[in-house]
Protein backbone atom coordinates (compact mmCIF):
# COMPACT_ATOMS: atom_id res chain seq x y z
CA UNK A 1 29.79 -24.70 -13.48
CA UNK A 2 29.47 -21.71 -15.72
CA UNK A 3 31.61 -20.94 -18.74
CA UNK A 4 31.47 -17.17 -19.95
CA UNK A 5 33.76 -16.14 -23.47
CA UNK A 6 33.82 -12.74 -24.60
CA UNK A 7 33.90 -11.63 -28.32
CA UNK A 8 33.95 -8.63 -30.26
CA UNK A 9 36.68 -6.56 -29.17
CA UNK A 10 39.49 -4.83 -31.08
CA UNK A 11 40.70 -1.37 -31.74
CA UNK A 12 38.48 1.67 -33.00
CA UNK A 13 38.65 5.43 -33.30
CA UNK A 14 36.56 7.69 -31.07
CA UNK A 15 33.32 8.06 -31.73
CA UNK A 16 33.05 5.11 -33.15
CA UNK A 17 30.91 1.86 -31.87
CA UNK A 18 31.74 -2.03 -30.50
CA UNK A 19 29.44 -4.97 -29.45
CA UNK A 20 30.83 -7.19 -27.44
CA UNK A 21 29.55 -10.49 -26.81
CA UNK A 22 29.81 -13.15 -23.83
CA UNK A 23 28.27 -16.32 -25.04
CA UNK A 24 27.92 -18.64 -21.97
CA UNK A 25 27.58 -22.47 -21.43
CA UNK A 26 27.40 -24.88 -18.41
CA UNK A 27 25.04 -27.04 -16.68
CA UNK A 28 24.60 -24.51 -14.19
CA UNK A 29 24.07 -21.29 -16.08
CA UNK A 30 20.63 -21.29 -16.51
CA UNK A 31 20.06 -20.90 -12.37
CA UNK A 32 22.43 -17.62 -13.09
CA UNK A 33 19.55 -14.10 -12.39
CA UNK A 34 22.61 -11.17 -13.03
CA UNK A 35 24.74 -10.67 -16.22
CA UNK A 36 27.32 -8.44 -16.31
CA UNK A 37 30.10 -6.33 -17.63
CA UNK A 38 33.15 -4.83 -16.31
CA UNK A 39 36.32 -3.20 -17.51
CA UNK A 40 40.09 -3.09 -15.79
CA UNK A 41 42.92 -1.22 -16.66
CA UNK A 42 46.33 -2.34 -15.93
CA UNK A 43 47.20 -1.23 -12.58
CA UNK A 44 43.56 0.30 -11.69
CA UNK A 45 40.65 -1.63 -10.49
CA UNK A 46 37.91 -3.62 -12.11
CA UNK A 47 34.71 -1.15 -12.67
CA UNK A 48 31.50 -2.00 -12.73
CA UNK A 49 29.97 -1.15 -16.52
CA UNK A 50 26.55 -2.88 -16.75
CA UNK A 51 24.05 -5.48 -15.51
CA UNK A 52 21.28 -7.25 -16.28
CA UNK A 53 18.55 -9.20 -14.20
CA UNK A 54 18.17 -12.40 -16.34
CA UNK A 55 14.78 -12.46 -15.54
CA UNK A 56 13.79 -8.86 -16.84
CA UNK A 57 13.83 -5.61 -15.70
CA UNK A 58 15.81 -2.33 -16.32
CA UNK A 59 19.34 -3.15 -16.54
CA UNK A 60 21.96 -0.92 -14.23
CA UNK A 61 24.61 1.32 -16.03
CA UNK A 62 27.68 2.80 -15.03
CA UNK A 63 27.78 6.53 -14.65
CA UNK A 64 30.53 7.04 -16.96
CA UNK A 65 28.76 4.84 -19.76
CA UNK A 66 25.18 5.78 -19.15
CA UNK A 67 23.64 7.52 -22.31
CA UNK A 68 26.30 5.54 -24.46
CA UNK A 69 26.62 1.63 -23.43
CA UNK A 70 23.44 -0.47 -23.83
CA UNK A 71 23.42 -3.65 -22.31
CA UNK A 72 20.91 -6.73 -23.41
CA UNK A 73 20.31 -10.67 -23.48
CA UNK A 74 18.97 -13.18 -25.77
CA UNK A 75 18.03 -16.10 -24.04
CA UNK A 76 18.14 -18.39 -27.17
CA UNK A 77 21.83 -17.51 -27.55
CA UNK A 78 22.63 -17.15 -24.13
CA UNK A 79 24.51 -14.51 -24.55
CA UNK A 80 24.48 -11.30 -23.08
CA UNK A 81 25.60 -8.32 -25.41
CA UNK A 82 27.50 -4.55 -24.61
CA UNK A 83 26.57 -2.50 -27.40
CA UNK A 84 29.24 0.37 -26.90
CA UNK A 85 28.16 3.92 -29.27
CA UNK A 86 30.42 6.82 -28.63
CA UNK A 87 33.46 5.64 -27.57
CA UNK A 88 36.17 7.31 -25.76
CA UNK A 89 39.93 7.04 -25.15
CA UNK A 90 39.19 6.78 -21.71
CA UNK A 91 37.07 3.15 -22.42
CA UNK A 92 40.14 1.51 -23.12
CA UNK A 93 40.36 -1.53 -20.96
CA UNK A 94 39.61 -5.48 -20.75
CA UNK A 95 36.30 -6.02 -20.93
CA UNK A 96 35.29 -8.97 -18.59
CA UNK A 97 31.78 -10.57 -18.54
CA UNK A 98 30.77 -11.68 -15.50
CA UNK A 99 27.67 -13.82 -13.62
CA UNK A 100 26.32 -15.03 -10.54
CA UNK A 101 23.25 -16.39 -8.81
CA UNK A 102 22.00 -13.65 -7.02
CA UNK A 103 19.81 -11.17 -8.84
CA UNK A 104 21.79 -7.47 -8.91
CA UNK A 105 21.00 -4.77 -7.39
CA UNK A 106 21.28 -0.92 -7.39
CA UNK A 107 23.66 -0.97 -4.04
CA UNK A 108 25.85 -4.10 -4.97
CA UNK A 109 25.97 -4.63 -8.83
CA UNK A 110 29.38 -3.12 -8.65
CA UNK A 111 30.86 -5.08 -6.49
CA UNK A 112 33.34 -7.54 -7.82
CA UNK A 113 33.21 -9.95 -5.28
CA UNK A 114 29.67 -10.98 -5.51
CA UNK A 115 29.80 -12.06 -9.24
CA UNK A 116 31.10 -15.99 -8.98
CA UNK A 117 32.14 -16.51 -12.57
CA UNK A 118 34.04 -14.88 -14.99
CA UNK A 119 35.43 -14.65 -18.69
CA UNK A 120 38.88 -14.58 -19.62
CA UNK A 121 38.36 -11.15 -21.00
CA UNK A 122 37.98 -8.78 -24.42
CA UNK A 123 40.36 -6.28 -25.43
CA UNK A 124 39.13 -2.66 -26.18
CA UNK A 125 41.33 -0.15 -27.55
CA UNK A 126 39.72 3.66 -28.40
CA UNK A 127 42.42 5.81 -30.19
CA UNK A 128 41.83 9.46 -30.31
């Protein structure tokens, strides 16, 4: 089993800047190869923000947060970080980190259903 908690949300003006955290823990979580982010809305679906291979690599970025979200890992923490610079009205969601087993990839990183375990969440409010 993997256990994933998010940190570091709360409310901020536009323009401004957020890290959030998702520390993780579990006997399992070191077989997990893809790390990642993604935001809901009440009523909308969950979107895809960012991912990470564990094991390296250029991470994958949403199109509407490329340019302004940076997504990165440190092993020794295990914890996988969302530095968010510019932010927007429109990036106010719940910020779920997610991870599974497989590594991600440019078709599928998006997908929902293909990350196995999830955090309970991370509230981010952008005022404009």
């Amino acid at each position: 089993q993997v256990q994933l908690v998010e940190s570091g949300g709360g409310a901020v003006q536009g323009g401004g800047s957020l890290r959030l955290s998702c520390q993780a823990s579990g006997d399992t979580y070191r077989l997990m190869n893809s790390m990642a982010w993604f935001r809901q809305v009440e009523g909308k679906e969950r979107e895809g923000v960012a991912a990470i291979y564990t094991g390296g690599g250029s991470p994958y970025l949403g199109d509407s947060v490329k340019g302004r979200f940076t997504i990165s890992q440190d092993h020794a923490k295990n914890t996988v970080y969302l530095e968010m610079n510019d932010l927007k009205p429109e990036d106010t969601a719940m910020y779920y980190c997610a991870a599974d087993q497989r590594a991600p990839h440019a078709d599928s990183w998006r997908w929902v259903f293909r990350y196995k375990y999830w955090g309970q969440g991370t509230q981010v409010t952008v005022s404009s």
